[in-house]
PDB file of N, CA and C in Angstrom:
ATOM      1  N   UNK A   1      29.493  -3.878 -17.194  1.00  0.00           N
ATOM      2  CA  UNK A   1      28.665  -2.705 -17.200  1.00  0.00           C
ATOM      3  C   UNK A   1      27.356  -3.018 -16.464  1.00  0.00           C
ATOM      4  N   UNK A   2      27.044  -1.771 -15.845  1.00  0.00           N
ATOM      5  CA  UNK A   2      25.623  -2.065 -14.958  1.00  0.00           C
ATOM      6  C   UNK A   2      24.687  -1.922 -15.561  1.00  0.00           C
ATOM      7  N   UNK A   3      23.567  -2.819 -15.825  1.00  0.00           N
ATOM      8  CA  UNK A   3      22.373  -2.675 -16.128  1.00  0.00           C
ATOM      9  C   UNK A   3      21.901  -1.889 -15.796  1.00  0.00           C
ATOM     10  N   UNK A   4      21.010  -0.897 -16.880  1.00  0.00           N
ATOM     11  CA  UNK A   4      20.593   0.267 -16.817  1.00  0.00           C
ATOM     12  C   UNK A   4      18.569  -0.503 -16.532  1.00  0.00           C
ATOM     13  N   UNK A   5      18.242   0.190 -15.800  1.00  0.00           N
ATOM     14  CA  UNK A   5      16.654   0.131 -15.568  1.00  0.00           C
ATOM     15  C   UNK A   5      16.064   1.462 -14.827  1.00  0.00           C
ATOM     16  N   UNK A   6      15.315   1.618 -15.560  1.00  0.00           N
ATOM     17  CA  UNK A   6      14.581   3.270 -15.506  1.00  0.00           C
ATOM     18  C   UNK A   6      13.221   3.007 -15.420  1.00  0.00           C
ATOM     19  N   UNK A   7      13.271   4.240 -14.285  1.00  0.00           N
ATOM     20  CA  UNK A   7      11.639   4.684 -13.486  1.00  0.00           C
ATOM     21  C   UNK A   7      11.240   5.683 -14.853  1.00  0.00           C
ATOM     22  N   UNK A   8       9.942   6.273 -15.865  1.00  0.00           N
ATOM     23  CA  UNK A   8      10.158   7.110 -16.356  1.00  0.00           C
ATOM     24  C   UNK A   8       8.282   7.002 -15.794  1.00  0.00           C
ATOM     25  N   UNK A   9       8.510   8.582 -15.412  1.00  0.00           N
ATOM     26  CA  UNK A   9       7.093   9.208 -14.902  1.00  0.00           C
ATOM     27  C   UNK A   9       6.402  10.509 -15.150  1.00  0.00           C
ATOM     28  N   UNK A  10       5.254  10.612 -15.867  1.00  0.00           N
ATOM     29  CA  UNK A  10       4.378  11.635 -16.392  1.00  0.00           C
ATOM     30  C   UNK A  10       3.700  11.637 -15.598  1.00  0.00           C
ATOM     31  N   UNK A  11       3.251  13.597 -15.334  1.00  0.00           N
ATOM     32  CA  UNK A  11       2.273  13.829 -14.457  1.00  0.00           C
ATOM     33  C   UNK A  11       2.087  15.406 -14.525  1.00  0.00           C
ATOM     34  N   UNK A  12       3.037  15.848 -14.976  1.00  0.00           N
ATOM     35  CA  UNK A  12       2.612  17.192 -16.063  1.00  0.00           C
ATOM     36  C   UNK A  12       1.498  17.754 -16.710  1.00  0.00           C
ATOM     37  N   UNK A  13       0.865  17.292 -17.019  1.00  0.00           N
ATOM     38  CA  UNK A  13      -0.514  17.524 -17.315  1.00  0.00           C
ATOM     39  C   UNK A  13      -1.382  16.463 -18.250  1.00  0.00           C
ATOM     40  N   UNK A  14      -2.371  16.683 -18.291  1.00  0.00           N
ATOM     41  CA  UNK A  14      -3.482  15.650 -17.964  1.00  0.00           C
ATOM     42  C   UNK A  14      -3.274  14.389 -17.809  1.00  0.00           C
ATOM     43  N   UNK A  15      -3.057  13.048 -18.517  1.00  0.00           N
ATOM     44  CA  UNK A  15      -3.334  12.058 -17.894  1.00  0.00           C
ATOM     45  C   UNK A  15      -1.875  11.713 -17.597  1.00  0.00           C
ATOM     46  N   UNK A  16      -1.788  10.373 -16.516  1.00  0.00           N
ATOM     47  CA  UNK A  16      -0.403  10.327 -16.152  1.00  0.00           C
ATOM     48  C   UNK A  16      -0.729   9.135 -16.576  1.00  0.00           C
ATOM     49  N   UNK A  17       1.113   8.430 -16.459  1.00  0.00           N
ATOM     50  CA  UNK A  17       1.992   7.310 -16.846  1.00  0.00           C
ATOM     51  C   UNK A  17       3.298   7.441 -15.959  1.00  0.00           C
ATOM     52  N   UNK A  18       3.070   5.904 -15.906  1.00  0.00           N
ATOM     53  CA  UNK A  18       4.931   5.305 -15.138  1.00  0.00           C
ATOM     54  C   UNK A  18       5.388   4.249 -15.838  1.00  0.00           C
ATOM     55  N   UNK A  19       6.373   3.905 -16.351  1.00  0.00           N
ATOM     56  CA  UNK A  19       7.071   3.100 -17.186  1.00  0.00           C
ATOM     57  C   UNK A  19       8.231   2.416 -17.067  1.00  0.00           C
ATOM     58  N   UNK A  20       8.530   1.236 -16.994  1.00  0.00           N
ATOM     59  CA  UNK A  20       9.827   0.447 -16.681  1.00  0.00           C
ATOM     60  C   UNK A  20      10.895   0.489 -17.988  1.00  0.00           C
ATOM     61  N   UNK A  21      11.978   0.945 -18.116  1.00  0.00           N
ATOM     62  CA  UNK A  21      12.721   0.241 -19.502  1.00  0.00           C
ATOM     63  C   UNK A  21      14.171  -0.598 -18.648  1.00  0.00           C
ATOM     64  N   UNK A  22      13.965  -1.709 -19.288  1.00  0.00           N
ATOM     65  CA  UNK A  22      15.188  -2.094 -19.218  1.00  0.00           C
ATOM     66  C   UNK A  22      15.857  -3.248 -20.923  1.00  0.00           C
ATOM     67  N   UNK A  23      17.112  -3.099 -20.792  1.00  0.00           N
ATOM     68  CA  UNK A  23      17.535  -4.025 -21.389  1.00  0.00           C
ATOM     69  C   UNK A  23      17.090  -3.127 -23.167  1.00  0.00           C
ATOM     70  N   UNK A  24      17.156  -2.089 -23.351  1.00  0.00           N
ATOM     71  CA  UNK A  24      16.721  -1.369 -24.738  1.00  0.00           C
ATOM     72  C   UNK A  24      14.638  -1.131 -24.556  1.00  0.00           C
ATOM     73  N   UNK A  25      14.330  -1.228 -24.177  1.00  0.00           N
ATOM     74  CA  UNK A  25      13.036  -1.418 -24.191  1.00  0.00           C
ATOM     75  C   UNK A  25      12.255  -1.684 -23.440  1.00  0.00           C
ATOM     76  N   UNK A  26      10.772  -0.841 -23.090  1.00  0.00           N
ATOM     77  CA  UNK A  26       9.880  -0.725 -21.781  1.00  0.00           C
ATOM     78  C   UNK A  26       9.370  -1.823 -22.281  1.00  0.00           C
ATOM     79  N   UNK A  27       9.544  -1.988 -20.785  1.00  0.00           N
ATOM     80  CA  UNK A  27       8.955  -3.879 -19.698  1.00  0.00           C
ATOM     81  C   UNK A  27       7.834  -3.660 -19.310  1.00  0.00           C
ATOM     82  N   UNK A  28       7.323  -2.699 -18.952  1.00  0.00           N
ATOM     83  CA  UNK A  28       6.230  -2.562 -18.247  1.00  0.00           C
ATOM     84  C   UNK A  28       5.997  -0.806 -18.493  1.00  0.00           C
ATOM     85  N   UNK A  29       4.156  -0.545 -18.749  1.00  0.00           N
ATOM     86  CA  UNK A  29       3.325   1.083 -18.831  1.00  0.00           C
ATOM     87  C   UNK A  29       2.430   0.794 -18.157  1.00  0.00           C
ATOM     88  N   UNK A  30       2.032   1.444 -17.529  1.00  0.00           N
ATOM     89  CA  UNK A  30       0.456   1.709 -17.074  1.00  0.00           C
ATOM     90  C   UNK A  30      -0.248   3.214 -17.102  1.00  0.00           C
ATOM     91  N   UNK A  31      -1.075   3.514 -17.303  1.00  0.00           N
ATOM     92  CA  UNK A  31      -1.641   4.721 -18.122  1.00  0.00           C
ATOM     93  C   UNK A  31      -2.667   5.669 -16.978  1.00  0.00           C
ATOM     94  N   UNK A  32      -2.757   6.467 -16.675  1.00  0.00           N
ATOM     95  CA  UNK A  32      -4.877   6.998 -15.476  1.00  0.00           C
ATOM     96  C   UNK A  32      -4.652   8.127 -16.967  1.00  0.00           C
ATOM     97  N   UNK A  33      -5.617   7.846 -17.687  1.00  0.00           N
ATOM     98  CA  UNK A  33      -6.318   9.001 -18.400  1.00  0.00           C
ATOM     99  C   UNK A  33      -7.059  10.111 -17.087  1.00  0.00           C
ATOM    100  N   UNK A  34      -6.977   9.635 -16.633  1.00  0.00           N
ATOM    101  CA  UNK A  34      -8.235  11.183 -15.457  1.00  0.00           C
ATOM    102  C   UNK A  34      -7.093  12.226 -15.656  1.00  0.00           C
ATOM    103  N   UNK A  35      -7.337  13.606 -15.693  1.00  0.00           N
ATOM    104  CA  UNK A  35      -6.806  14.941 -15.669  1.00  0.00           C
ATOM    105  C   UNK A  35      -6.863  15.595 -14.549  1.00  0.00           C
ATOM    106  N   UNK A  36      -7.150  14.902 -13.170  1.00  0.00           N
ATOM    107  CA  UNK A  36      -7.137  15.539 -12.112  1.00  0.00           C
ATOM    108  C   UNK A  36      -6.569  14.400 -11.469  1.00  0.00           C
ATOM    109  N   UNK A  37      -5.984  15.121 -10.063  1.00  0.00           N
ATOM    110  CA  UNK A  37      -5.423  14.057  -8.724  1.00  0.00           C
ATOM    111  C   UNK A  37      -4.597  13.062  -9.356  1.00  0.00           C
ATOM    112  N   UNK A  38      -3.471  13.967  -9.848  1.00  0.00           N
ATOM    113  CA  UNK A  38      -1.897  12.882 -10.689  1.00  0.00           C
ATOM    114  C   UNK A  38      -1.522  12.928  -9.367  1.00  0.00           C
ATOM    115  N   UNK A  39      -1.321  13.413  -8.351  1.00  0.00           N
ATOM    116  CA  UNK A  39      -0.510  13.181  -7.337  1.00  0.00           C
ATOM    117  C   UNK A  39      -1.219  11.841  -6.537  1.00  0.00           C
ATOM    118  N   UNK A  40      -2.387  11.497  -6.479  1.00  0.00           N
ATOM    119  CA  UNK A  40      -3.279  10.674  -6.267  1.00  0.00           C
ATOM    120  C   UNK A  40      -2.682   8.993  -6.628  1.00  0.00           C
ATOM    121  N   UNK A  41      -2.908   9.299  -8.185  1.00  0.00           N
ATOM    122  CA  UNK A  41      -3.011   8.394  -9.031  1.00  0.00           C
ATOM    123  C   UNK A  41      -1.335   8.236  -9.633  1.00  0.00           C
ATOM    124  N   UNK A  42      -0.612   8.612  -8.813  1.00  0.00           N
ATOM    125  CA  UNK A  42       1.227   8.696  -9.822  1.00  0.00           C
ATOM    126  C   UNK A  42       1.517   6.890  -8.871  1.00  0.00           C
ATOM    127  N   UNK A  43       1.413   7.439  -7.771  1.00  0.00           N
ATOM    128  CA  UNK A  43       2.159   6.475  -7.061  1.00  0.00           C
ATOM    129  C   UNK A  43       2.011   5.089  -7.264  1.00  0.00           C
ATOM    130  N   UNK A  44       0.641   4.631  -7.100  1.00  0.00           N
ATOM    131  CA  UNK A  44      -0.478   3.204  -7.637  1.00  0.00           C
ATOM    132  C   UNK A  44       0.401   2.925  -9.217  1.00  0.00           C
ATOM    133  N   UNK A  45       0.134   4.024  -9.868  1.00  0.00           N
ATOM    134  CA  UNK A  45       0.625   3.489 -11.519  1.00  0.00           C
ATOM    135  C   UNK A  45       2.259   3.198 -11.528  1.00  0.00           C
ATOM    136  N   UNK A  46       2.962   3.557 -10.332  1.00  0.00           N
ATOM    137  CA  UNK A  46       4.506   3.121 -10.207  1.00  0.00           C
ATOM    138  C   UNK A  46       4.700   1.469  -9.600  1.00  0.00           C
ATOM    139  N   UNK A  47       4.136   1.707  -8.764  1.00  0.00           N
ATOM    140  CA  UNK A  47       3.940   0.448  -7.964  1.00  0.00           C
ATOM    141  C   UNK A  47       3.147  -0.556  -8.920  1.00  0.00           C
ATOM    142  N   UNK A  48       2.225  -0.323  -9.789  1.00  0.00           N
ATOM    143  CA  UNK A  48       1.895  -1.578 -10.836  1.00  0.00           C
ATOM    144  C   UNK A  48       2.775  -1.847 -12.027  1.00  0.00           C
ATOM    145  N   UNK A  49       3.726  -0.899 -12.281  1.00  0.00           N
ATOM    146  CA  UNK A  49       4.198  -1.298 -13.227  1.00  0.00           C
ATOM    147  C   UNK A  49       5.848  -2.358 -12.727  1.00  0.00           C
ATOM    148  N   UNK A  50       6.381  -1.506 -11.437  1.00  0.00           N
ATOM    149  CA  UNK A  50       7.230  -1.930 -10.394  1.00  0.00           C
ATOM    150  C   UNK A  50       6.832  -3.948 -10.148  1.00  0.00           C
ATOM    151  N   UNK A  51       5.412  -3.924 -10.479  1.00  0.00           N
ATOM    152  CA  UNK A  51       5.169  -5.709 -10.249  1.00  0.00           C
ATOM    153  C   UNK A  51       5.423  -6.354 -11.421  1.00  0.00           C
ATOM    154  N   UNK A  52       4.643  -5.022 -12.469  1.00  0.00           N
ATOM    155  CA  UNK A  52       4.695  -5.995 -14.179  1.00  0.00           C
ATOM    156  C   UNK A  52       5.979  -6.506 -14.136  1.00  0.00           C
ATOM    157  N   UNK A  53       6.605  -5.759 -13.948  1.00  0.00           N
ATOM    158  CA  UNK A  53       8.011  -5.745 -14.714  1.00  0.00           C
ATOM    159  C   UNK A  53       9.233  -6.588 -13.691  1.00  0.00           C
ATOM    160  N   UNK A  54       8.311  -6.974 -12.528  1.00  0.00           N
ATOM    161  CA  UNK A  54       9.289  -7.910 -11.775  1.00  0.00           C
ATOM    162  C   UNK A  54      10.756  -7.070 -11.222  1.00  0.00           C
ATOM    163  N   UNK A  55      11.204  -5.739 -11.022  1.00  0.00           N
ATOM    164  CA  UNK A  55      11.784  -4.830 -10.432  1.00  0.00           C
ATOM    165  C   UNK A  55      11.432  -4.321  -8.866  1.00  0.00           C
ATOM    166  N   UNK A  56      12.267  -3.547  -8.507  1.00  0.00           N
ATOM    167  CA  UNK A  56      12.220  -3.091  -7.436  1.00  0.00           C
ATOM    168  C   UNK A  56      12.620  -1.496  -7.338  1.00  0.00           C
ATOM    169  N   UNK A  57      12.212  -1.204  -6.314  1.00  0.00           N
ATOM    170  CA  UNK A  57      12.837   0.191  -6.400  1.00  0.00           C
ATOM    171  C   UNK A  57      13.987   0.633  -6.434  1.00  0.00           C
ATOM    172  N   UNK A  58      14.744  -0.876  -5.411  1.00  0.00           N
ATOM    173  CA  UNK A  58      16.501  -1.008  -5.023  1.00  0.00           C
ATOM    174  C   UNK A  58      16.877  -1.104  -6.473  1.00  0.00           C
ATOM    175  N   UNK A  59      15.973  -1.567  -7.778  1.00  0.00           N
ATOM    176  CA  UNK A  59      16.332  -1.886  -8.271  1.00  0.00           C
ATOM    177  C   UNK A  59      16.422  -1.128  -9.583  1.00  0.00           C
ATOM    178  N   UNK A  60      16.168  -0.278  -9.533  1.00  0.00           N
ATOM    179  CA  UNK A  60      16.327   0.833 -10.197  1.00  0.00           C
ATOM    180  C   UNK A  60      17.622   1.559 -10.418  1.00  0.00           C
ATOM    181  N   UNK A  61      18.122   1.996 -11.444  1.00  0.00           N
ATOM    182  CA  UNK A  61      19.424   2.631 -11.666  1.00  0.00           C
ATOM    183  C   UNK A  61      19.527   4.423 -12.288  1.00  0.00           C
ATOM    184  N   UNK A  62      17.910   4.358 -12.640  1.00  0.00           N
ATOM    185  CA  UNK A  62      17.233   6.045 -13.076  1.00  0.00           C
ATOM    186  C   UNK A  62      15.958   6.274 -12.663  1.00  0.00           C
ATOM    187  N   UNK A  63      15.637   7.377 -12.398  1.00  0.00           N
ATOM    188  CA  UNK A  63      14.170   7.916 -12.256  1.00  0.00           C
ATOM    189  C   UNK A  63      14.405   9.043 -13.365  1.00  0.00           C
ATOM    190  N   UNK A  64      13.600   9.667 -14.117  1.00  0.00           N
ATOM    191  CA  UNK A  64      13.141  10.369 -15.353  1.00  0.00           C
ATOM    192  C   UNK A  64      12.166  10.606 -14.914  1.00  0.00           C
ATOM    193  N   UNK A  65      11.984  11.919 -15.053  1.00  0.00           N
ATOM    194  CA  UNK A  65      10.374  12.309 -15.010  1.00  0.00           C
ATOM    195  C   UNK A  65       9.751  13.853 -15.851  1.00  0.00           C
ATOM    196  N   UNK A  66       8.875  14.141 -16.118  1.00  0.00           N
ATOM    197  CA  UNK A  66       8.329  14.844 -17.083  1.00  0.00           C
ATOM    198  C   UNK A  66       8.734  16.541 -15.852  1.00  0.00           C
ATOM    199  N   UNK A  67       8.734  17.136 -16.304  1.00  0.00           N
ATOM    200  CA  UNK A  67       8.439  18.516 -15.270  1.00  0.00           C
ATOM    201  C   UNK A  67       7.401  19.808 -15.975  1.00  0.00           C
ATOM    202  N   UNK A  68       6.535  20.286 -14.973  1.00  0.00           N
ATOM    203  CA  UNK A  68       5.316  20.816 -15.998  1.00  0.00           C
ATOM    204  C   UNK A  68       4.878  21.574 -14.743  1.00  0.00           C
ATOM    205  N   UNK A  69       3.364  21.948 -15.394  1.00  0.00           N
ATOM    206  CA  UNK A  69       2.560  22.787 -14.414  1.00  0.00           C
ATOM    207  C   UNK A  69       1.694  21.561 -13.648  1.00  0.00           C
ATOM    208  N   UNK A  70       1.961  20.482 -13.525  1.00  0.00           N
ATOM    209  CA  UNK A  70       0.808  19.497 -12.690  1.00  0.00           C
ATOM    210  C   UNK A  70       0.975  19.820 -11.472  1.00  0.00           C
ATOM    211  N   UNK A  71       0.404  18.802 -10.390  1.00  0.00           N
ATOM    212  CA  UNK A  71      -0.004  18.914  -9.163  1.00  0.00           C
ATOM    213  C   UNK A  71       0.768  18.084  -8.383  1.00  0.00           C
ATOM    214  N   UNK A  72       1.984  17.395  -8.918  1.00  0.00           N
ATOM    215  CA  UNK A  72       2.745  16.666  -8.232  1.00  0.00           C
ATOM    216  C   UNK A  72       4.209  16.464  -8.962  1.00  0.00           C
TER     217      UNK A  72
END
C-alpha cells in the first residue's frame, strides 16, 4: 500500500495554515495569524512546512484544502 502524505491548506478566512500528515499524524504546521493577503502568505507557509517535514511536492499523494469566501 502507498503511503498516504497530505498537503492540508487553510485560507478561507482569516488566518491561514498548511500542514503535512503522514504516517497517522501531522509532521509538520505552520500558522500567518494576519487576516489579509492569504494569497500572499499561503504559498511561504507550504513551502516551510514542505522543509519541516522533509517532503516534496512529488511527494505528496493529497492536497485538501478549506473552500470559503478568502482571497485565494
Amino acid at each position: 500500500m502507498k503511503k498516504r502524505i497530505i498537503l492540508a491548506v487553510d485560507s478561507a478566512t482569516g488566518p491561514s495554515s498548511a500542514a503535512i500528515w503522514a504516517d497517522g499524524a501531522v509532521v509538520a504546521y505552520a500558522q500567518d495569524v494576519s487576516k489579509t493577503m492569504q494569497s500572499a502568505r499561503i504559498l511561504p507557509l507550504i513551502d516551510q512546512v514542505l522543509s519541516e517535514s522533509g517532503y516534496t511536492y512529488q511527494s505528496l499523494t493529497e492536497i485538501v484544502c478549506t473552500i470559503g469566501p478568502g482571497s485565494f
